[in-house]
N, C-alpha and C. Protein backbone atom coordinates (compact mmCIF):
# COMPACT_ATOMS: atom_id res chain seq x y z
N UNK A 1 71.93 69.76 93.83
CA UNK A 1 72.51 70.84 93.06
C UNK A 1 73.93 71.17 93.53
N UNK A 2 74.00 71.26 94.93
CA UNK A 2 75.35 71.35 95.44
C UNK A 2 76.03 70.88 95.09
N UNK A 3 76.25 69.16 94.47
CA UNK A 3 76.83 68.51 94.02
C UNK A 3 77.52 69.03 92.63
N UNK A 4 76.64 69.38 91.83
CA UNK A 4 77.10 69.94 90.74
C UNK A 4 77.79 70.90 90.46
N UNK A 5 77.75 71.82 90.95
CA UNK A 5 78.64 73.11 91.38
C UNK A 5 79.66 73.18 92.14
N UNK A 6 80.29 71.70 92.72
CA UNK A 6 81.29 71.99 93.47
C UNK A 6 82.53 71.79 92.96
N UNK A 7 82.63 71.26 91.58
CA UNK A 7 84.29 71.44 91.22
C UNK A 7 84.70 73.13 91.09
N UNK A 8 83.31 73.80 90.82
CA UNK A 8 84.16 75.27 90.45
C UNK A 8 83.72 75.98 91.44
N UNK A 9 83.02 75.93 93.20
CA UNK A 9 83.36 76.32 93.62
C UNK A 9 84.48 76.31 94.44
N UNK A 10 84.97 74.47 94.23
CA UNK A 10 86.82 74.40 95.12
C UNK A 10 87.97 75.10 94.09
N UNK A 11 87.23 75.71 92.63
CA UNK A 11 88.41 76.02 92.34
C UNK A 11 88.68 77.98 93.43
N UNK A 12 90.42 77.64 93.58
CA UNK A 12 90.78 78.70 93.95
C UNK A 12 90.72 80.30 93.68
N UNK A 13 90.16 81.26 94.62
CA UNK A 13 89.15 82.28 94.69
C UNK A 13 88.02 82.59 93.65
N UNK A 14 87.16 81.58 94.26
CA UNK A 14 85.77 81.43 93.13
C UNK A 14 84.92 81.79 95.00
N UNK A 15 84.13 82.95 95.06
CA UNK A 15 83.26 83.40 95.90
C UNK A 15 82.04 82.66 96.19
N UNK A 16 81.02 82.61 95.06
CA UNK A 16 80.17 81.77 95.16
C UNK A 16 79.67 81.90 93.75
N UNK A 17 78.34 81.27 93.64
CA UNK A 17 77.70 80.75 92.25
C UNK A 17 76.27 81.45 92.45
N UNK A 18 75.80 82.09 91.26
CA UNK A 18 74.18 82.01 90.97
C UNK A 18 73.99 81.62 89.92
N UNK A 19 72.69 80.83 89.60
CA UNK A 19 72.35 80.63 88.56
C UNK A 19 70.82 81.23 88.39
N UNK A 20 70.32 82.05 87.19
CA UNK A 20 69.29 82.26 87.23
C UNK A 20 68.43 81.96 85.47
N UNK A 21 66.68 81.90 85.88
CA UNK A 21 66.15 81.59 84.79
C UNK A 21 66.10 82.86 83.28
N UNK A 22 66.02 82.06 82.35
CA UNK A 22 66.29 83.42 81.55
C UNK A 22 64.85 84.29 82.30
N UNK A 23 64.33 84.43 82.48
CA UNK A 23 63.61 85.88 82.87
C UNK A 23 64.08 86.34 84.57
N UNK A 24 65.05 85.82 84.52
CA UNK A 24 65.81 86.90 85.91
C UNK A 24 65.13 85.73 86.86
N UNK A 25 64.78 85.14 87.08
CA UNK A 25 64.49 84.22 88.49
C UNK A 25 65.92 83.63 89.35
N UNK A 26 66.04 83.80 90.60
CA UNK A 26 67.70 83.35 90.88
C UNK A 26 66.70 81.77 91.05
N UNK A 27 67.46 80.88 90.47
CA UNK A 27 67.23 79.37 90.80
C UNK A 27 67.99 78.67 91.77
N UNK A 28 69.05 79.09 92.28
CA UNK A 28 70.38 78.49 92.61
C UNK A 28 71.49 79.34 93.25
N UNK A 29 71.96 79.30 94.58
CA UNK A 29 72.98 80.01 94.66
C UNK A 29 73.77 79.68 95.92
N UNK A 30 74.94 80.23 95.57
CA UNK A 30 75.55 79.40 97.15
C UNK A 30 76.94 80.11 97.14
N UNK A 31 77.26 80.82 98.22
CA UNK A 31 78.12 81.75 98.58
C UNK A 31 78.94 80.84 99.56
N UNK A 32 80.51 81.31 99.44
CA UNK A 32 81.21 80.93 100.48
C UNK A 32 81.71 81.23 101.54
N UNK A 33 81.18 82.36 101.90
CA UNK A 33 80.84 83.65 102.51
C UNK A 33 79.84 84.53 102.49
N UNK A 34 79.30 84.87 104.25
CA UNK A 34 78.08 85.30 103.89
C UNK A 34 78.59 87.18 102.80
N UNK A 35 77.27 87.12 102.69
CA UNK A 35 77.19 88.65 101.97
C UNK A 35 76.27 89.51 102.65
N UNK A 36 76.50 90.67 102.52
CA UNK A 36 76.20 91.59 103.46
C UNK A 36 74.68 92.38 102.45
N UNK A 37 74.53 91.65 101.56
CA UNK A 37 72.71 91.91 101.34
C UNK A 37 72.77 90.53 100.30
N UNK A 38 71.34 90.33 100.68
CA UNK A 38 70.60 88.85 99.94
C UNK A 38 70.55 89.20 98.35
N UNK A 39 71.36 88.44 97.73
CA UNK A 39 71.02 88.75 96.06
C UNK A 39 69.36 88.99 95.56
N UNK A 40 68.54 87.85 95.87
CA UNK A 40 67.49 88.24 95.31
C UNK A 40 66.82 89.45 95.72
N UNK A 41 66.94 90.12 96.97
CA UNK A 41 66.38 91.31 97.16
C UNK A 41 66.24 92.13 95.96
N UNK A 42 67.08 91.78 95.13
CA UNK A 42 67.61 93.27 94.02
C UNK A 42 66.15 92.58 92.89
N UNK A 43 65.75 94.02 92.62
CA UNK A 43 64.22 94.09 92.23
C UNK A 43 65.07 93.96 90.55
N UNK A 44 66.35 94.45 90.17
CA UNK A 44 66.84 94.64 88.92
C UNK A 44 67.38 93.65 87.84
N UNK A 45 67.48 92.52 89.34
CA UNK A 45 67.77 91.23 88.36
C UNK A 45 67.55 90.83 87.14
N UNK A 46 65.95 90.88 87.22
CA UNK A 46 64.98 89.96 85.80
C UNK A 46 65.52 91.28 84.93
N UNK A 47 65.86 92.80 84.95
CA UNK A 47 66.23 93.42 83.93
C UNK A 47 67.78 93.67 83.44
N UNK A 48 68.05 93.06 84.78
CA UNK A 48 70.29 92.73 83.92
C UNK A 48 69.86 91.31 82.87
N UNK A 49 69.15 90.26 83.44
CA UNK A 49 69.35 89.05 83.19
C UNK A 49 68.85 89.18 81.74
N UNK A 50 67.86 89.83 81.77
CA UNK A 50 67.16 89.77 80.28
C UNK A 50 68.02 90.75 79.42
N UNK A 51 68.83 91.53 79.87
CA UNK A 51 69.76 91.96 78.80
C UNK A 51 70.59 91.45 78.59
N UNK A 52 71.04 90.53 78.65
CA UNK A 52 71.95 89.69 78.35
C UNK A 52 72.06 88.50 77.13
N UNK A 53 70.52 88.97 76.60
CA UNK A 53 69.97 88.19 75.63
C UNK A 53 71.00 88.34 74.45
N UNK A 54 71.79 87.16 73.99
CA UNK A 54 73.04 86.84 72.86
C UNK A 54 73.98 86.49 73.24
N UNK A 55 74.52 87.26 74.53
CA UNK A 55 75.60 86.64 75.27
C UNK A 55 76.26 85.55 75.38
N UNK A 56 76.93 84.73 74.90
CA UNK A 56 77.23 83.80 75.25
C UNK A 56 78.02 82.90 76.51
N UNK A 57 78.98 83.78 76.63
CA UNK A 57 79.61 84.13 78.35
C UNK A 57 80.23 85.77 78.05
N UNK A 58 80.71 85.78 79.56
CA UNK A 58 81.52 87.36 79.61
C UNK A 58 82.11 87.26 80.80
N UNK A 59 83.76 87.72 81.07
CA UNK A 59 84.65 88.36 81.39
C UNK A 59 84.39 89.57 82.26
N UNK A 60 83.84 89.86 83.21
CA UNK A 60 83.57 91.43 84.04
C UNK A 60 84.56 91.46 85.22
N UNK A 61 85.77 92.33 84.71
CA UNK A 61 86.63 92.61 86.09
C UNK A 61 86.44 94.09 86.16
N UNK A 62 86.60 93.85 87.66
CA UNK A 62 86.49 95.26 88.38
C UNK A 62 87.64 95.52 89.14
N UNK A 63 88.09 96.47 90.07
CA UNK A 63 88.80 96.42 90.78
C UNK A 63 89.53 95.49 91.90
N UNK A 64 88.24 95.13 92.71
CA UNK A 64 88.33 93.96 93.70
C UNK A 64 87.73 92.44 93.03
N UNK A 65 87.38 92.01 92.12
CA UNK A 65 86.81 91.58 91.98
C UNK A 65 86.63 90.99 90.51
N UNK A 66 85.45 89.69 89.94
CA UNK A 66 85.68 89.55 88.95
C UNK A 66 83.67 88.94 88.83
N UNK A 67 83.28 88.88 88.11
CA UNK A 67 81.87 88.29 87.65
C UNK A 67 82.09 87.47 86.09
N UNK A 68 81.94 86.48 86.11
CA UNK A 68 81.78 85.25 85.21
C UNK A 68 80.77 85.15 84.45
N UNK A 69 80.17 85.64 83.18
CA UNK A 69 78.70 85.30 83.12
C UNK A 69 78.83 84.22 81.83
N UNK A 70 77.78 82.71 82.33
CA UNK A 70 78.11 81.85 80.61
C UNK A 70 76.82 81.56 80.65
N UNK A 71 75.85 81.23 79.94
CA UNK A 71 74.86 81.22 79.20
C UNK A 71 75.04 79.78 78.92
N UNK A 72 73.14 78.78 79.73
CA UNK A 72 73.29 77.61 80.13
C UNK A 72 72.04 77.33 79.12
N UNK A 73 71.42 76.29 79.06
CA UNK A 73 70.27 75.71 78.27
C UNK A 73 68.96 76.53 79.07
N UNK A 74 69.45 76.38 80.79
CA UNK A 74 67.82 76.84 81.25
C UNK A 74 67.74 78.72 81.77
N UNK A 75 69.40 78.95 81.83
CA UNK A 75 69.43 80.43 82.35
C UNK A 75 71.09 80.86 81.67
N UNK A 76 71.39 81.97 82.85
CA UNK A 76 72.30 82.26 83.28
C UNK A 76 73.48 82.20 84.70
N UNK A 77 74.42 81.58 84.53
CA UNK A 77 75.33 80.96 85.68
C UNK A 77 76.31 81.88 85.98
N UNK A 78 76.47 82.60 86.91
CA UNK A 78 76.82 84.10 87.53
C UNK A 78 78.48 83.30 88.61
N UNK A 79 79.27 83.55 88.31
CA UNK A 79 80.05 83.07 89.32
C UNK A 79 81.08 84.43 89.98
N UNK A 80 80.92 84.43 90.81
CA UNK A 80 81.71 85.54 91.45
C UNK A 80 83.07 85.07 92.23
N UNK A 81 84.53 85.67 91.44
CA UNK A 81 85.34 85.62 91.87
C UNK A 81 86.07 86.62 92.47
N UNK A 82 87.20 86.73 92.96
CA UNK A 82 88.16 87.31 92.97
C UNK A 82 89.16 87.45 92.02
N UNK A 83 90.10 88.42 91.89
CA UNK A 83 90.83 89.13 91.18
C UNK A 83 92.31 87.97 90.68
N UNK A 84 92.07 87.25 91.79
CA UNK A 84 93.33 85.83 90.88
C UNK A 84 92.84 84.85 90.87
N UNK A 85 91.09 84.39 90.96
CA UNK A 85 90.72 82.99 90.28
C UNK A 85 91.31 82.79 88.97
N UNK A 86 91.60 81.27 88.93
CA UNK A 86 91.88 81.12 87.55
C UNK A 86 91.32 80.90 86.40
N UNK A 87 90.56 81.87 85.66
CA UNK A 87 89.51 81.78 84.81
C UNK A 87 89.17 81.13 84.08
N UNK A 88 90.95 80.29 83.46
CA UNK A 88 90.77 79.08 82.89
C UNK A 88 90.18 77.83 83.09
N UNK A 89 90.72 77.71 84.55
CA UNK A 89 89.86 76.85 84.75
C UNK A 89 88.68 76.65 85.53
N UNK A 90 88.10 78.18 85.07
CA UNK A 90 86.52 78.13 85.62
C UNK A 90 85.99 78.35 84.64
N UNK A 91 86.54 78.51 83.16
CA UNK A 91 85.85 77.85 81.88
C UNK A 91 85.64 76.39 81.59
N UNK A 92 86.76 75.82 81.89
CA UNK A 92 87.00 74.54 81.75
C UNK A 92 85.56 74.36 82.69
N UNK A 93 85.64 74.29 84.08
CA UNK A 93 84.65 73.67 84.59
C UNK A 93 83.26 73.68 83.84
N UNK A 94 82.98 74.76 83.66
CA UNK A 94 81.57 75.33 82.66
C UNK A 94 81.32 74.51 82.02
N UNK A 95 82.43 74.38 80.92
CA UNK A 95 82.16 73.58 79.65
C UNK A 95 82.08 72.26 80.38
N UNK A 96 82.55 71.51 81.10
CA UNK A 96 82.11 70.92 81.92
C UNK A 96 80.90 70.35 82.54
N UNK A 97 80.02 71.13 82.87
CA UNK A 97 78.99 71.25 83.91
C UNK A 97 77.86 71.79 83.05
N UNK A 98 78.04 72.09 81.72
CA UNK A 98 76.48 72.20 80.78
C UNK A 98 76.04 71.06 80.20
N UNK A 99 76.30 70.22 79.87
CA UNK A 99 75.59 68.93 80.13
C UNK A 99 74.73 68.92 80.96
N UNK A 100 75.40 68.47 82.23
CA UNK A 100 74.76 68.42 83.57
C UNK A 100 73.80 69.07 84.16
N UNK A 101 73.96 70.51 83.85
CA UNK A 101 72.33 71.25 83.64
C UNK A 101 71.58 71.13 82.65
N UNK A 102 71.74 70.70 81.79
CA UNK A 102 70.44 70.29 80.72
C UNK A 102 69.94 69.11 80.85
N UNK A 103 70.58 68.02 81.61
CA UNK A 103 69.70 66.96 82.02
C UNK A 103 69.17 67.13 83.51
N UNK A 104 69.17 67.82 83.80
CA UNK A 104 69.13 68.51 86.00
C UNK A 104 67.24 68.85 85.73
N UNK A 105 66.62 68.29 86.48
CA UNK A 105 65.06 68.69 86.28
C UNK A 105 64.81 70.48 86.98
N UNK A 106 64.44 71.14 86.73
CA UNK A 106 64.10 72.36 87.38
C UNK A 106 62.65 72.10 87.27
N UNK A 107 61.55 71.99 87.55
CA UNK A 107 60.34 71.69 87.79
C UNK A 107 59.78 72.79 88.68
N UNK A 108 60.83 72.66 89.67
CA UNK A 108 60.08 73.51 90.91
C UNK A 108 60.05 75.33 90.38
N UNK A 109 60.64 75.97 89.23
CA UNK A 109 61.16 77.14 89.34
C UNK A 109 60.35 77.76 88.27
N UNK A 110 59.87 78.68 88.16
CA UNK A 110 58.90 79.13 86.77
C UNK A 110 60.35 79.81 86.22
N UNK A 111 59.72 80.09 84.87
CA UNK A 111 60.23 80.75 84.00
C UNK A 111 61.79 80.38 83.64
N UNK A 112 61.76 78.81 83.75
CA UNK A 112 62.44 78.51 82.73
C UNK A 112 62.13 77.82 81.80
């Protein structure tokens, strides 16, 4: 999986990646830096993830910060940047890299 995710995590200030199943399961994730609480802890996941139902991607800047969300065959692919990644070409990568998850076996993960 690492393999697959690594053109857009070398792109410049891209934090790390989650990917999760549409019913909120994190499948995938990999930070480039630790974080100071474990994503899946958060009990709220499966209810952001499932609202997200239509979405196709989204744009979320904040102050420090930026969240990526694009909408894959088996989930949702969460990329967390910083405030001057270049978004372009962490679309580009996307469009990119959905192929590649629709032929990728997930077997091991319910609820996708």
């Amino acid at each position: 999986m690492k393999k697959l995710f690594k053109d857009i995590l070398d792109i410049g200030d891209v934090k790390g990646i989650m990917l999760f199943s549409f019913g909120g399961k994190l499948v995938y994730k990999e930070f480039l830096a630790p974080l100071t609480e474990e994503p899946e802890s958060k009990e709220w996941w499966p209810l952001f993830i499932t609202s997200l139902e239509g979405i196709r991607e989204a744009d979320l800047v904040y102050e420090k910060g930026r969240l990526y969300l694009r909408k894959t065959d088996i989930g949702y692919l969460l990329i967390l940047m910083g405030i001057f990644a270049p978004i372009a070409m962490v679309r580009l990568n996307c469009d990119i890299l959905l192929p590649s998850l629709k032929q990728k076996k997930f077997r091991n993960y319910t609820g996708i």
